[in-house]
Protein backbone atom coordinates (compact mmCIF):
# COMPACT_ATOMS: atom_id res chain seq x y z
CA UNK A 1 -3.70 -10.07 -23.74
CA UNK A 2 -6.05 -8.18 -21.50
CA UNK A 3 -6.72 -4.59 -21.99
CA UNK A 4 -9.31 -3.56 -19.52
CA UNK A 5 -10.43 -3.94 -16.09
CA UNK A 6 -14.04 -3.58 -15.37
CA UNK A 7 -14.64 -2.82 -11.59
CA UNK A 8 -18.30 -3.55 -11.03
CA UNK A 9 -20.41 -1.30 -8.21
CA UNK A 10 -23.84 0.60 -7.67
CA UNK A 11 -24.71 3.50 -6.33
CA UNK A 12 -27.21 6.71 -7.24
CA UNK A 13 -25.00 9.23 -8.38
CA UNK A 14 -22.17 7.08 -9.86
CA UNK A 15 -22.38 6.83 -13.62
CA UNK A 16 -23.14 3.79 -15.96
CA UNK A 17 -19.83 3.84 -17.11
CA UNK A 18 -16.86 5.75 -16.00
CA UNK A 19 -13.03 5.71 -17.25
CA UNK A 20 -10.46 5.68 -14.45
CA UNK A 21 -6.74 6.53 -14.26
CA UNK A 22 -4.59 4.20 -12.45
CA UNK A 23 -4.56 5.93 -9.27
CA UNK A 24 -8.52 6.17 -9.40
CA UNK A 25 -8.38 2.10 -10.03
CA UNK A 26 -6.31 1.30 -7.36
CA UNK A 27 -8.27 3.56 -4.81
CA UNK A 28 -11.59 1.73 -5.87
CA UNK A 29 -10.02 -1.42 -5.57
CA UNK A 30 -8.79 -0.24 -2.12
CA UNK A 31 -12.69 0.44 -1.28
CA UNK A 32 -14.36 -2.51 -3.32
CA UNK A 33 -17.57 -0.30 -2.90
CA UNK A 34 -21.30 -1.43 -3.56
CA UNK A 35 -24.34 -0.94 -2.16
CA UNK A 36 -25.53 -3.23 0.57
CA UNK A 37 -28.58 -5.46 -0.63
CA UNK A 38 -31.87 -6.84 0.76
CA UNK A 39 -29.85 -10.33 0.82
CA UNK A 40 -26.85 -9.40 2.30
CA UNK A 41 -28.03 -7.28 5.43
CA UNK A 42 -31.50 -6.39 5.16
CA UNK A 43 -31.15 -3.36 8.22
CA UNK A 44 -28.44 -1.81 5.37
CA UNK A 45 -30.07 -2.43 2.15
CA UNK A 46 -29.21 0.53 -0.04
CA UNK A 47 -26.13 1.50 2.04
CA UNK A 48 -23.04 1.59 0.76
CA UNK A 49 -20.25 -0.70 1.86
CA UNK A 50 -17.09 -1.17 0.99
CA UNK A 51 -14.87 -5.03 1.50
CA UNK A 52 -11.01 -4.48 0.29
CA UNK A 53 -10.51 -5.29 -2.80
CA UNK A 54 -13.95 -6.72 -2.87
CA UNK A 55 -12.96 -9.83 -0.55
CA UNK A 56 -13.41 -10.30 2.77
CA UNK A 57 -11.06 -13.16 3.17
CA UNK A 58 -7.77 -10.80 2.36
CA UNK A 59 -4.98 -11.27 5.96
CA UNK A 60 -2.13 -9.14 6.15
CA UNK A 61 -1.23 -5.53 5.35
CA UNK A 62 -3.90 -3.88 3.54
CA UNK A 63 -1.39 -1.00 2.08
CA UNK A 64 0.80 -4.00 0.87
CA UNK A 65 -1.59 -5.30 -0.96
CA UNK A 66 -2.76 -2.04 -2.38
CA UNK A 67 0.61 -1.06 -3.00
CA UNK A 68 1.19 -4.45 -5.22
CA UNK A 69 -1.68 -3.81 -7.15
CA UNK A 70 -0.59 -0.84 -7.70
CA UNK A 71 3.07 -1.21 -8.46
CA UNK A 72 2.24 -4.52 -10.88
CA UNK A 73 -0.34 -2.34 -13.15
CA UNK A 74 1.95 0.70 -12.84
CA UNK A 75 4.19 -1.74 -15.24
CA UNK A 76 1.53 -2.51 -17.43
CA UNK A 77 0.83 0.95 -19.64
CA UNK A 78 -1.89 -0.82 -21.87
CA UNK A 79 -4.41 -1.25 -19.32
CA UNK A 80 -7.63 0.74 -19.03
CA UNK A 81 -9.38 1.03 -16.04
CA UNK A 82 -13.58 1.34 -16.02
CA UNK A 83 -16.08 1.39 -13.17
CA UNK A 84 -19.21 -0.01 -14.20
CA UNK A 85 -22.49 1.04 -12.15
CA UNK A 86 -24.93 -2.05 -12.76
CA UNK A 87 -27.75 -0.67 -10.58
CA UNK A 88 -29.40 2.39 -10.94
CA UNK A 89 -28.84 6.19 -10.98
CA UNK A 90 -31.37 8.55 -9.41
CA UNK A 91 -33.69 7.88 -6.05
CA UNK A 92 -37.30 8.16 -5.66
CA UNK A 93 -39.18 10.04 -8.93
CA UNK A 94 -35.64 10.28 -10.63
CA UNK A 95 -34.73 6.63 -10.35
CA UNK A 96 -34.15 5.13 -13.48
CA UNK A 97 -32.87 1.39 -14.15
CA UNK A 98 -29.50 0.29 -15.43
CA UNK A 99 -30.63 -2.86 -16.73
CA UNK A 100 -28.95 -5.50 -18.46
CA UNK A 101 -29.35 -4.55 -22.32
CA UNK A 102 -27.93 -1.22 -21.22
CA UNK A 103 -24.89 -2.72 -19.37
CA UNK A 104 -24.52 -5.20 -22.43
CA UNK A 105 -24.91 -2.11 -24.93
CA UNK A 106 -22.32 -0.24 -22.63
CA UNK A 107 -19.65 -3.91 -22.65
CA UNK A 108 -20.53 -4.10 -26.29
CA UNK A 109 -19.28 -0.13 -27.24
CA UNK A 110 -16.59 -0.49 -25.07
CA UNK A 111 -15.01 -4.18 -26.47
CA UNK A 112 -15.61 -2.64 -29.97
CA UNK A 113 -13.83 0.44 -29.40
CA UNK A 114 -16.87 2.38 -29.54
CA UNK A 115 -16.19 4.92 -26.23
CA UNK A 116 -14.25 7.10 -28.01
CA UNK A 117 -15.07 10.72 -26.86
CA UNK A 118 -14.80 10.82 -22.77
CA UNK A 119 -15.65 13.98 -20.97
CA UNK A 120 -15.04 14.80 -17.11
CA UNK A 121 -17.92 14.37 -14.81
CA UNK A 122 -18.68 16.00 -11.70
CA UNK A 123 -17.80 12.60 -10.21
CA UNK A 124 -14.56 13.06 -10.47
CA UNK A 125 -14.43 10.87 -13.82
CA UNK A 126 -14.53 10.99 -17.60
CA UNK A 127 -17.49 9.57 -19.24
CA UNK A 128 -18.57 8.86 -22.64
CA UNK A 129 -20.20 11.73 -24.53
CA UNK A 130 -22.38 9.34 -25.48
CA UNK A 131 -23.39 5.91 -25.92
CA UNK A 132 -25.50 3.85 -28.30
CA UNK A 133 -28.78 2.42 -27.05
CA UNK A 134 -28.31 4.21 -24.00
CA UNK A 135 -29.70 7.07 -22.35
CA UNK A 136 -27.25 9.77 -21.99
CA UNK A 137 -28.39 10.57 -18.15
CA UNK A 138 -27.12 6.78 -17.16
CA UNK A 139 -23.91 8.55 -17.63
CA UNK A 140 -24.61 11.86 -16.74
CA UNK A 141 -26.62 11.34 -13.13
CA UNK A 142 -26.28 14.86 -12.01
CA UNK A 143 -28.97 15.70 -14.64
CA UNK A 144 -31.16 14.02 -12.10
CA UNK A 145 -30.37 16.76 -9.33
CA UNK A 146 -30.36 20.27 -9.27
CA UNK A 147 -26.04 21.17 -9.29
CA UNK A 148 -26.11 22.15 -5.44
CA UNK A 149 -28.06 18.50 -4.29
CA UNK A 150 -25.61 16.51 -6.78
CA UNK A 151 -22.44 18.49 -5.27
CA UNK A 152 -23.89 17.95 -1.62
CA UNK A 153 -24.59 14.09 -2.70
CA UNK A 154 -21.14 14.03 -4.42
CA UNK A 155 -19.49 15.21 -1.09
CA UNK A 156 -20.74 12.80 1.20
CA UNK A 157 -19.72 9.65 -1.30
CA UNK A 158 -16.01 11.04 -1.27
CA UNK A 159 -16.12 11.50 2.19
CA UNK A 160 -17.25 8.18 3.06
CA UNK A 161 -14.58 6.61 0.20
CA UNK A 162 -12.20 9.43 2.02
CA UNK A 163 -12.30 7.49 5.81
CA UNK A 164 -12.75 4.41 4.19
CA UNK A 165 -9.29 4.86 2.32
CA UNK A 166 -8.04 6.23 5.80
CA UNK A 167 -8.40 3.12 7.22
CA UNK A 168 -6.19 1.63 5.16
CA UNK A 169 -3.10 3.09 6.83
CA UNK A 170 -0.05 5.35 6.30
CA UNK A 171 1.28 2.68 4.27
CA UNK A 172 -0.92 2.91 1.05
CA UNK A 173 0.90 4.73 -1.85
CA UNK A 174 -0.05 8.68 -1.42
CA UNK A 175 -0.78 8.86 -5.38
CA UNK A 176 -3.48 6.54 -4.34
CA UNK A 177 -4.24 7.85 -1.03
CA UNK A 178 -5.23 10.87 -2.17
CA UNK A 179 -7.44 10.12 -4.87
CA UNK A 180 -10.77 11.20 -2.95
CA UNK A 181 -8.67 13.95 -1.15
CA UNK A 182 -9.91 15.40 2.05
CA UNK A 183 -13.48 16.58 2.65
CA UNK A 184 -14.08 19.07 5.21
């Protein structure tokens, strides 16, 4: 039986590890969010981009879709939902690597029940108090920024995940539309 869905991304101020609600999962799925790479588009390394539900192939109704997802995990209570950052947190002298023993040592807690205590995050998620082998600021990124650049940084991310979201249509659940509310 599966318990958990790991939703893979990158990004600078998005933590190593996050726990999502349902609504949060199905609004990331809606973006499938990364960050553009040197191999992809070289003119938008770094960028983020989003692809719905990570694949660019998907015809029809977007909102069906997300609405499907939705509706068939809705139904299955057991699940938890993670976002997993497998880049890096921080830019320029704050930058620090998630590597791959970190995301292994964050897999490895989290398949042996070892994320026990989650906290919220100025992301908008809950993330471990703490993890073994890992660096606490991999999950806490705003200690990279004074509160006022984070919350500034913070903004813009929501807003882009805001319009992206948008796009969608009227169609898309409003538990799930609304996950990234409006930014003014």
């Amino acid at each position: 039986m599966v318990d958990n869905i790991v939703l893979i991304t990158r990004g600078p101020i998005i933590p190593a590890i996050c726990k999502l609600n349902l609504e949060q999962a199905a609004a990331l799925m809606v973006l499938g969010q990364a960050m553009e790479s040197s191999a992809g588009d070289p003119t938008r390394a770094g960028q983020i981009r989003t692809e719905f539900f990570y694949d660019p192939f998907i015809a029809g109704d977007k909102a069906f879709h997300a609405n499907r997802f939705y509706d068939i995990c809705k139904n299955l209570p057991h699940i938890q939902y993670y976002l997993i950052n497998t880049g890096s947190v921080g830019e320029g002298f704050r930058f620090k690597d998630i590597n791959v023993s970190h995301t292994m040592s964050i897999l490895d807690s989290l398949i042996r029940g070892g994320l026990e205590d989650w906290v919220d995050s100025p992301t908008g998620f809950k993330v471990p108090a703490s993890i073994r082998a890992v660096d606490d600021v991999l999950v806490h990124p705003e200690r990279l920024y004074s509160e006022t650049e984070f919350a500034e940084k913070q903004k813009e991310l929501n807003k882009i995940r805001y319009e992206a979201i948008e796009k969608v249509g009227p169609g898309l659940n409003p538990k799930v539309k609304k996950v990234f509310g409006k930014v003014k």
